[in-house]
PDB file of N, CA and C in Angstrom:
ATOM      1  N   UNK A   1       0.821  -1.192   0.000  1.00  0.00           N
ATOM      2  CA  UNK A   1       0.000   0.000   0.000  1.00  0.00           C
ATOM      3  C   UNK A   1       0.874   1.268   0.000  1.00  0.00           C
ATOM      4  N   UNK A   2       1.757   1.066   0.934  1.00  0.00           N
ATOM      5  CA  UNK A   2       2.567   2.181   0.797  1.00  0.00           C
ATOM      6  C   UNK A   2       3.377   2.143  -0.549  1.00  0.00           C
ATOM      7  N   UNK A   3       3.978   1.576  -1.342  1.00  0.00           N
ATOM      8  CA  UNK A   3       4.451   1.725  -2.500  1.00  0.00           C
ATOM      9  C   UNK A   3       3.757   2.354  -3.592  1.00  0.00           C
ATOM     10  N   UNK A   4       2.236   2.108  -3.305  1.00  0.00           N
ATOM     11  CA  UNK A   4       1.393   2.717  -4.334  1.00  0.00           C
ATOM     12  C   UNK A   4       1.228   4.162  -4.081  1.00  0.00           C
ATOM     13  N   UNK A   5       1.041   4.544  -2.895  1.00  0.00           N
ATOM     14  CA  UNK A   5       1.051   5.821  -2.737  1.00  0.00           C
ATOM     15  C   UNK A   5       2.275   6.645  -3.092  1.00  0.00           C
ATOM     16  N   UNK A   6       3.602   6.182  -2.540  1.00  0.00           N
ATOM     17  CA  UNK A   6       4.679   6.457  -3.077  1.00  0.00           C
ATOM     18  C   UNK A   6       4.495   6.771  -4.742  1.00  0.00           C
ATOM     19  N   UNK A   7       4.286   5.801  -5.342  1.00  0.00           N
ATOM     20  CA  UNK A   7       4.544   5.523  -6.635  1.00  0.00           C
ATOM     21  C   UNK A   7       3.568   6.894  -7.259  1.00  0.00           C
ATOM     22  N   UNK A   8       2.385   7.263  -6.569  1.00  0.00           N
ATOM     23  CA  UNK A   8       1.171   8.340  -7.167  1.00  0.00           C
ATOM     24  C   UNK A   8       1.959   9.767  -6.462  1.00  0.00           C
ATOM     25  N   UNK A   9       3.157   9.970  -5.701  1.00  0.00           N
ATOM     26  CA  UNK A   9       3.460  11.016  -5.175  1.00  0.00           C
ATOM     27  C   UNK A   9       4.622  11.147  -6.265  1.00  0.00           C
ATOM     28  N   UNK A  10       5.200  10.368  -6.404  1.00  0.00           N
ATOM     29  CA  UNK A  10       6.366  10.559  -7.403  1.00  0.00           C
ATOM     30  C   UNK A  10       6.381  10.738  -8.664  1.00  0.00           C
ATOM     31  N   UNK A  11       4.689  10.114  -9.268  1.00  0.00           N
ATOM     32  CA  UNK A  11       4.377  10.550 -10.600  1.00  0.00           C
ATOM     33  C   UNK A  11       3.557  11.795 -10.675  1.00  0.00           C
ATOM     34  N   UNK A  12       3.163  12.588  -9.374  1.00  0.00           N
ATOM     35  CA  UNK A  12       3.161  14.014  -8.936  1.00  0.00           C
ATOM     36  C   UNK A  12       4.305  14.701  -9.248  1.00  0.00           C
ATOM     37  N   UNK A  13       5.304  14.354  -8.718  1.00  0.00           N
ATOM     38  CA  UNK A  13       6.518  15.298  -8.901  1.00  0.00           C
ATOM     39  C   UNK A  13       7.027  14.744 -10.410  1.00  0.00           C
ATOM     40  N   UNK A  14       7.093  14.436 -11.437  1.00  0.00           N
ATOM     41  CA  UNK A  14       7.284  14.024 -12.167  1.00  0.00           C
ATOM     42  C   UNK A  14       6.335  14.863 -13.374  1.00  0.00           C
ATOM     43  N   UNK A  15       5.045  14.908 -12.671  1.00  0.00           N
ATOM     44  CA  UNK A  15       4.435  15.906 -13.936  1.00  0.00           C
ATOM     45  C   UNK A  15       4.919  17.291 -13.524  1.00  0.00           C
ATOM     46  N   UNK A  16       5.206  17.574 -11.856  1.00  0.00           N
ATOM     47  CA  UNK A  16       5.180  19.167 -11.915  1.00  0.00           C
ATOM     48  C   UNK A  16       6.448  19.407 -12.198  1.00  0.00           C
ATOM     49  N   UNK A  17       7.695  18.863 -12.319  1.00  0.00           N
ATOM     50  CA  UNK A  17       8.715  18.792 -12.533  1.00  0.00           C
ATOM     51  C   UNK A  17       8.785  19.138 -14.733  1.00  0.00           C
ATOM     52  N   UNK A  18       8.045  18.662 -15.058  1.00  0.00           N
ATOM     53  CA  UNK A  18       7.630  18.435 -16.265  1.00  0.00           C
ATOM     54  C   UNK A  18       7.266  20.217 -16.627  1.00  0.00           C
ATOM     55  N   UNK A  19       5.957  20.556 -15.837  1.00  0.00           N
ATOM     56  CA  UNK A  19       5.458  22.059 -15.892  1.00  0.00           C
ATOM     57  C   UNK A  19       6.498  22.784 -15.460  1.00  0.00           C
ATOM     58  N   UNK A  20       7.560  22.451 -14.365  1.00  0.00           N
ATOM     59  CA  UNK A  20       8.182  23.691 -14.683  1.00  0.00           C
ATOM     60  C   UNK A  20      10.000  23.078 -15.493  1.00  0.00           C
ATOM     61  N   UNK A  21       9.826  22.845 -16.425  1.00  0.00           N
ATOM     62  CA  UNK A  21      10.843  22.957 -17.219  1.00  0.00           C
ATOM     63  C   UNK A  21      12.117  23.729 -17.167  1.00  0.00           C
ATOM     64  N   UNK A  22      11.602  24.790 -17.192  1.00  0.00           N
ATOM     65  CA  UNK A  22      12.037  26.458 -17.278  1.00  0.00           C
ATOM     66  C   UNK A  22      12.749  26.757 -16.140  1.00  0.00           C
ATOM     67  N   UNK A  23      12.336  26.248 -14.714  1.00  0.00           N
ATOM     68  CA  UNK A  23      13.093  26.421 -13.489  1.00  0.00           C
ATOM     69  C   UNK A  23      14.619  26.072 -13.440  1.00  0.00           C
ATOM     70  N   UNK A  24      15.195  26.775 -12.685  1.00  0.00           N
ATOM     71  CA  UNK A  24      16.595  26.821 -12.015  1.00  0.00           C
ATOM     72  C   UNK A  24      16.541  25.522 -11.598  1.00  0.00           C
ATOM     73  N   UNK A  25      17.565  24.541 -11.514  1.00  0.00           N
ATOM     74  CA  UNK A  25      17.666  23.275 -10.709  1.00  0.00           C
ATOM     75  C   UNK A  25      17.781  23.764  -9.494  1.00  0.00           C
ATOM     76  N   UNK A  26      18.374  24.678  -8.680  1.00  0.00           N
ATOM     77  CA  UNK A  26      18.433  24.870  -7.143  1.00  0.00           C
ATOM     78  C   UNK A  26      16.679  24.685  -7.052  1.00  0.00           C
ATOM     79  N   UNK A  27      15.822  25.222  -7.673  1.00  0.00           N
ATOM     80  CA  UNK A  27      14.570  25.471  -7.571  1.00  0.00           C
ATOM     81  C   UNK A  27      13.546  23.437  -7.811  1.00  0.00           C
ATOM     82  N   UNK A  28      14.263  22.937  -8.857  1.00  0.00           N
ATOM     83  CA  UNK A  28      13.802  21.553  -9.182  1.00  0.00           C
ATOM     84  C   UNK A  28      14.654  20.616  -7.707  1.00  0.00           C
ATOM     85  N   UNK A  29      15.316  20.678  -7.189  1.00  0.00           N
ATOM     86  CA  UNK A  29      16.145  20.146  -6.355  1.00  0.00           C
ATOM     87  C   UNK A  29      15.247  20.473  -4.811  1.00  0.00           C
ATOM     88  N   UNK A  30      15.074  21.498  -4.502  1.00  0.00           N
ATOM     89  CA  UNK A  30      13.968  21.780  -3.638  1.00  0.00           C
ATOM     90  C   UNK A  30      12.857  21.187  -3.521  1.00  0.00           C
ATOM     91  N   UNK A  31      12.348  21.067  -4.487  1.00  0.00           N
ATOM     92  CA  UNK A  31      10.870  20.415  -5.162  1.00  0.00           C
ATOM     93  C   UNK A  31      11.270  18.944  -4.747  1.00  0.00           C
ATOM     94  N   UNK A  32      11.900  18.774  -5.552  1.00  0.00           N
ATOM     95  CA  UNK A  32      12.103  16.910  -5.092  1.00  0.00           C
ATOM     96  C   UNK A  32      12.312  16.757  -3.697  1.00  0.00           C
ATOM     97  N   UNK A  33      12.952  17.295  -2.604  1.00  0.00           N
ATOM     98  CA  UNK A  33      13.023  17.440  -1.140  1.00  0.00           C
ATOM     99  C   UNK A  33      11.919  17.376  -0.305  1.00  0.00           C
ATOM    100  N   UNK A  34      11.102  18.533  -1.037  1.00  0.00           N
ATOM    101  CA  UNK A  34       9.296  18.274  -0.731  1.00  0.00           C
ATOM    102  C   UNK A  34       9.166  17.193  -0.666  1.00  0.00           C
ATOM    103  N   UNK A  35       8.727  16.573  -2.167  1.00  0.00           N
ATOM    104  CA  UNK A  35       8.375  15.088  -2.215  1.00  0.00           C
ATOM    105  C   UNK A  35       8.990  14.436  -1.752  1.00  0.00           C
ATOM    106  N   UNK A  36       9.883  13.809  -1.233  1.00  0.00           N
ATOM    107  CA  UNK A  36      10.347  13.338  -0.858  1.00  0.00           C
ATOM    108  C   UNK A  36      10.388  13.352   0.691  1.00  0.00           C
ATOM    109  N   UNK A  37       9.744  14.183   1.296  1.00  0.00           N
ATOM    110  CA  UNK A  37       9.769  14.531   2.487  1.00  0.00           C
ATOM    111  C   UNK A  37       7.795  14.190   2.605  1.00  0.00           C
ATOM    112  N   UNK A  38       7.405  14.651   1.280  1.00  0.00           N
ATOM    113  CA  UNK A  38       5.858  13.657   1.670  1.00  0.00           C
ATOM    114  C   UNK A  38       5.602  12.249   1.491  1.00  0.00           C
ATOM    115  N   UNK A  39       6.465  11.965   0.678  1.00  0.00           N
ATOM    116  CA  UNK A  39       6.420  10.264   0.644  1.00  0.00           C
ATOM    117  C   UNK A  39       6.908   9.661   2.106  1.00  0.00           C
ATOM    118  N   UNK A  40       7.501  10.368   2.420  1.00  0.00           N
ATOM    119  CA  UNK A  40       8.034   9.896   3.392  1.00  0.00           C
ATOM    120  C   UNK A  40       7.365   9.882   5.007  1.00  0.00           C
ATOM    121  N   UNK A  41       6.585  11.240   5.062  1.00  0.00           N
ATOM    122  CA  UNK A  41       5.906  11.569   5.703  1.00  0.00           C
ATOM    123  C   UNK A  41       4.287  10.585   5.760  1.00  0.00           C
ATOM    124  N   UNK A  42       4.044   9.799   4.436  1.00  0.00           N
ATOM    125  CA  UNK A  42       2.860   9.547   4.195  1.00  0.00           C
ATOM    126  C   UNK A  42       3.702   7.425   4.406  1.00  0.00           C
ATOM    127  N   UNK A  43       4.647   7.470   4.264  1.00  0.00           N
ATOM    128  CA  UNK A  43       4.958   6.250   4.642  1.00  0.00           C
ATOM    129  C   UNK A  43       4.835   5.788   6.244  1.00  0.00           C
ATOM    130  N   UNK A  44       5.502   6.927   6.767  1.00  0.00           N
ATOM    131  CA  UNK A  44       6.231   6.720   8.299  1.00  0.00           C
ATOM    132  C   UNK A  44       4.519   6.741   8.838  1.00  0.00           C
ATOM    133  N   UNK A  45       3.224   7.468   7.872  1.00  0.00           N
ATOM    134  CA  UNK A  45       1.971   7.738   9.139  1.00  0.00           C
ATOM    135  C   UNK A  45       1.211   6.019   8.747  1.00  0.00           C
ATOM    136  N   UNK A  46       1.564   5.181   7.880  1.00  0.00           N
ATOM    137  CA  UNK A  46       1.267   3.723   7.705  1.00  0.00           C
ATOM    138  C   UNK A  46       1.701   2.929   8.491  1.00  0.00           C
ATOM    139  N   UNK A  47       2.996   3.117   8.169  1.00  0.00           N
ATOM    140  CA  UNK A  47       4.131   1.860   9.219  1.00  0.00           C
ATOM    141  C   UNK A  47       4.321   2.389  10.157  1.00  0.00           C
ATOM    142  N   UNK A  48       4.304   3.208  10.609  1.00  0.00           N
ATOM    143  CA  UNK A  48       4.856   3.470  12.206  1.00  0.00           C
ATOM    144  C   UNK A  48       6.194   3.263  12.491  1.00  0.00           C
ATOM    145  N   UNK A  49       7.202   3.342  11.482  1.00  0.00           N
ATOM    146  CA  UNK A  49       8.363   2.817  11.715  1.00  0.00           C
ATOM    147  C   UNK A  49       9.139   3.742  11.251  1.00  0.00           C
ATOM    148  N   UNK A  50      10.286   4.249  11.346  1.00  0.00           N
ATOM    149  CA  UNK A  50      10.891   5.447  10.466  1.00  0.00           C
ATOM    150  C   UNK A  50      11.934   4.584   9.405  1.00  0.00           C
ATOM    151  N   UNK A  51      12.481   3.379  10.204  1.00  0.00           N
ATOM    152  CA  UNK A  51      13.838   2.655   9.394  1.00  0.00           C
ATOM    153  C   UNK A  51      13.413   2.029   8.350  1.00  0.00           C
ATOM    154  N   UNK A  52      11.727   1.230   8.458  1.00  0.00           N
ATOM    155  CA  UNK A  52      11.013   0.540   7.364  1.00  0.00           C
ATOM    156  C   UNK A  52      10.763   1.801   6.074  1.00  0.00           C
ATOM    157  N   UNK A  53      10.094   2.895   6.973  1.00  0.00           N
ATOM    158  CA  UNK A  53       9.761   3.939   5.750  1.00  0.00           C
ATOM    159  C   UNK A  53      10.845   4.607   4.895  1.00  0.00           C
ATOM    160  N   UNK A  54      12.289   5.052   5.599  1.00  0.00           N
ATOM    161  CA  UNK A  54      13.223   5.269   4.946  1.00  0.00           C
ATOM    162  C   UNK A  54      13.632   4.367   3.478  1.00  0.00           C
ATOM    163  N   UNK A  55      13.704   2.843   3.963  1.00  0.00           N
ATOM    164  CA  UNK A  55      14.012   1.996   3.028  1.00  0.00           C
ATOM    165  C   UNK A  55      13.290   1.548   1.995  1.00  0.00           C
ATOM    166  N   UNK A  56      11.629   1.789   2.469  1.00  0.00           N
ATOM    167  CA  UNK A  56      10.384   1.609   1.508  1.00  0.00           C
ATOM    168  C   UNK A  56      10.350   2.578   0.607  1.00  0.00           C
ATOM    169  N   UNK A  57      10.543   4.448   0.895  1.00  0.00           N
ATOM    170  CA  UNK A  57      10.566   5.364   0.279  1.00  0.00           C
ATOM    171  C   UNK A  57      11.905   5.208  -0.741  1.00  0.00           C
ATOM    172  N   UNK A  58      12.993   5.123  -0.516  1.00  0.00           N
ATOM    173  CA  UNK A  58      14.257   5.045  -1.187  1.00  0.00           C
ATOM    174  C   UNK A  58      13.751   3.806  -2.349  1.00  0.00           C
ATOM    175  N   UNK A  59      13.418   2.665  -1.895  1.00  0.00           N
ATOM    176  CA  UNK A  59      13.423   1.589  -2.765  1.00  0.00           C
ATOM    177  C   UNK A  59      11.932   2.011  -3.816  1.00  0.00           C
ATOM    178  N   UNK A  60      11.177   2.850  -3.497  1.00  0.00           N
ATOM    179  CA  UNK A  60       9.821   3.279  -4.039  1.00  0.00           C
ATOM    180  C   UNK A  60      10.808   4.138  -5.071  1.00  0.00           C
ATOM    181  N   UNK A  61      11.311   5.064  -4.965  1.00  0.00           N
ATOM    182  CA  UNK A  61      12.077   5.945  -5.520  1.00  0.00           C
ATOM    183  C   UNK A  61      12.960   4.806  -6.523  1.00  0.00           C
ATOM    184  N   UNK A  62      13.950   4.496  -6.474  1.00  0.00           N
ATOM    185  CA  UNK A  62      14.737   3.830  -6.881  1.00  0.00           C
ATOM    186  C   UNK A  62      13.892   3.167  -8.346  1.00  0.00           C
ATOM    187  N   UNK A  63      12.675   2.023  -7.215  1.00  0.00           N
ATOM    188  CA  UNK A  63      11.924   1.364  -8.843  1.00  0.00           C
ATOM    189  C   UNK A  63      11.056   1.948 -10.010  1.00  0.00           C
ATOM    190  N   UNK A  64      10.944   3.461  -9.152  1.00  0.00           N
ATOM    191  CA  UNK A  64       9.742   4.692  -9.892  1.00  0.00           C
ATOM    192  C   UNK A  64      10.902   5.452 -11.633  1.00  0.00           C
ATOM    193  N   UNK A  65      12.418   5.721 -10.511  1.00  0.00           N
ATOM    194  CA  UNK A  65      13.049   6.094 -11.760  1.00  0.00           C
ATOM    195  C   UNK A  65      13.536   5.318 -12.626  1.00  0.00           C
ATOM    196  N   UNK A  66      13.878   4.039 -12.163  1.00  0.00           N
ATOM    197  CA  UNK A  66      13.798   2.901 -13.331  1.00  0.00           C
ATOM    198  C   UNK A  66      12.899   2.711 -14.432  1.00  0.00           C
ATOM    199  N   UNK A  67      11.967   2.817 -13.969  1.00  0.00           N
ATOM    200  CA  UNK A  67      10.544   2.371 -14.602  1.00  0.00           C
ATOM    201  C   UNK A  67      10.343   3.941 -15.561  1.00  0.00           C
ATOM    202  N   UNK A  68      10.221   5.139 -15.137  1.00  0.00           N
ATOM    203  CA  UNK A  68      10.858   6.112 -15.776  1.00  0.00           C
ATOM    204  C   UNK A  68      11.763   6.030 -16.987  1.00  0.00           C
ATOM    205  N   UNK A  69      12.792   6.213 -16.491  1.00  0.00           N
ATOM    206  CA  UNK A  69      14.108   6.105 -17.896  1.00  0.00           C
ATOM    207  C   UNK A  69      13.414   5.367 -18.781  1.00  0.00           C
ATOM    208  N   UNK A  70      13.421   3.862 -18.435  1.00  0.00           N
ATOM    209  CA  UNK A  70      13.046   3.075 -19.062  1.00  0.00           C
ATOM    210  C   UNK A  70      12.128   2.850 -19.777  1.00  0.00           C
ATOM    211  N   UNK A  71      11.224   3.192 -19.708  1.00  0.00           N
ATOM    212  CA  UNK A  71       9.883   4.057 -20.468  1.00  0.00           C
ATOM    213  C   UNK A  71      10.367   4.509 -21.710  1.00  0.00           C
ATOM    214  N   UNK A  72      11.335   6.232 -20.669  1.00  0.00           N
ATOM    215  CA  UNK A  72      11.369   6.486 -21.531  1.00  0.00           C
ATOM    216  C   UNK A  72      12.286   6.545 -22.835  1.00  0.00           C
ATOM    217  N   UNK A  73      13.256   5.562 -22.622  1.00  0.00           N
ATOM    218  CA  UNK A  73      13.929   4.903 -23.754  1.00  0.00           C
ATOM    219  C   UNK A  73      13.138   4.253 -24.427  1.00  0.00           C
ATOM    220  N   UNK A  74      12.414   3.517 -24.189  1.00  0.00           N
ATOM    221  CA  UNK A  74      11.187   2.603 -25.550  1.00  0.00           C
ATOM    222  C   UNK A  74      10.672   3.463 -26.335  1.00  0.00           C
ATOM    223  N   UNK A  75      10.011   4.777 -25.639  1.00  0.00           N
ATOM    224  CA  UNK A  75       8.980   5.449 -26.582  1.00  0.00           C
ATOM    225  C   UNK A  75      10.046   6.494 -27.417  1.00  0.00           C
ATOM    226  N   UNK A  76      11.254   6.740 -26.896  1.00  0.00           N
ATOM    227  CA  UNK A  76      12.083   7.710 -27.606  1.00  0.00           C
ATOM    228  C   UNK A  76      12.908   7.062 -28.609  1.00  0.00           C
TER     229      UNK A  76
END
C-alpha cells in the first residue's frame, strides 16, 4: 500500500517537474526534497516505523526512476 502511494506522489513530482521545465535546478532540487519529504511523511503515518519507511521510500524511488528512464527509452 505504501508503494502505491509512493509511486502516485512521485508521478506528482514528475508531472510538476515536467510544468516547470524552465526552473533553475536549485529550484527543481527543492521540489524533489518536498516530495520526498511527503512520501516519506505519508509512509512513516502507515508503518509506524521510520527505518522501514526510509528503506520503503528510497526503494519506491529507486523502482519509480527505473521504470521512468526506461519508459522512456522505448517510446524515444
Amino acid at each position: 500500500m505504501v508503494i502505491i502511494l509512493q509511486f502516485i506522489i512521485w508521478s506528482g513530482y514528475t508531472f510538476i517537474e515536467w510544468l516547470s521545465k524552465h526552473d533553475q535546478l536549485v529550484y527543481k532540487v527543492m521540489m524533489f526534497f518536498v516530495f520526498f519529504y511527503l512520501a516519506f511523511l505519508v509512509g512513516n503515518y502507515i508503518t509506524k516505523s521510520t527505518r522501514k519507511t526510509l528503506f520503503i521510500t528510497a526503494f519506491s524511488l529507486v523502482i519509480y526512476t527505473s521504470l521512468h528512464y526506461t519508459l522512456a527509452l522505448i517510446i524515444h
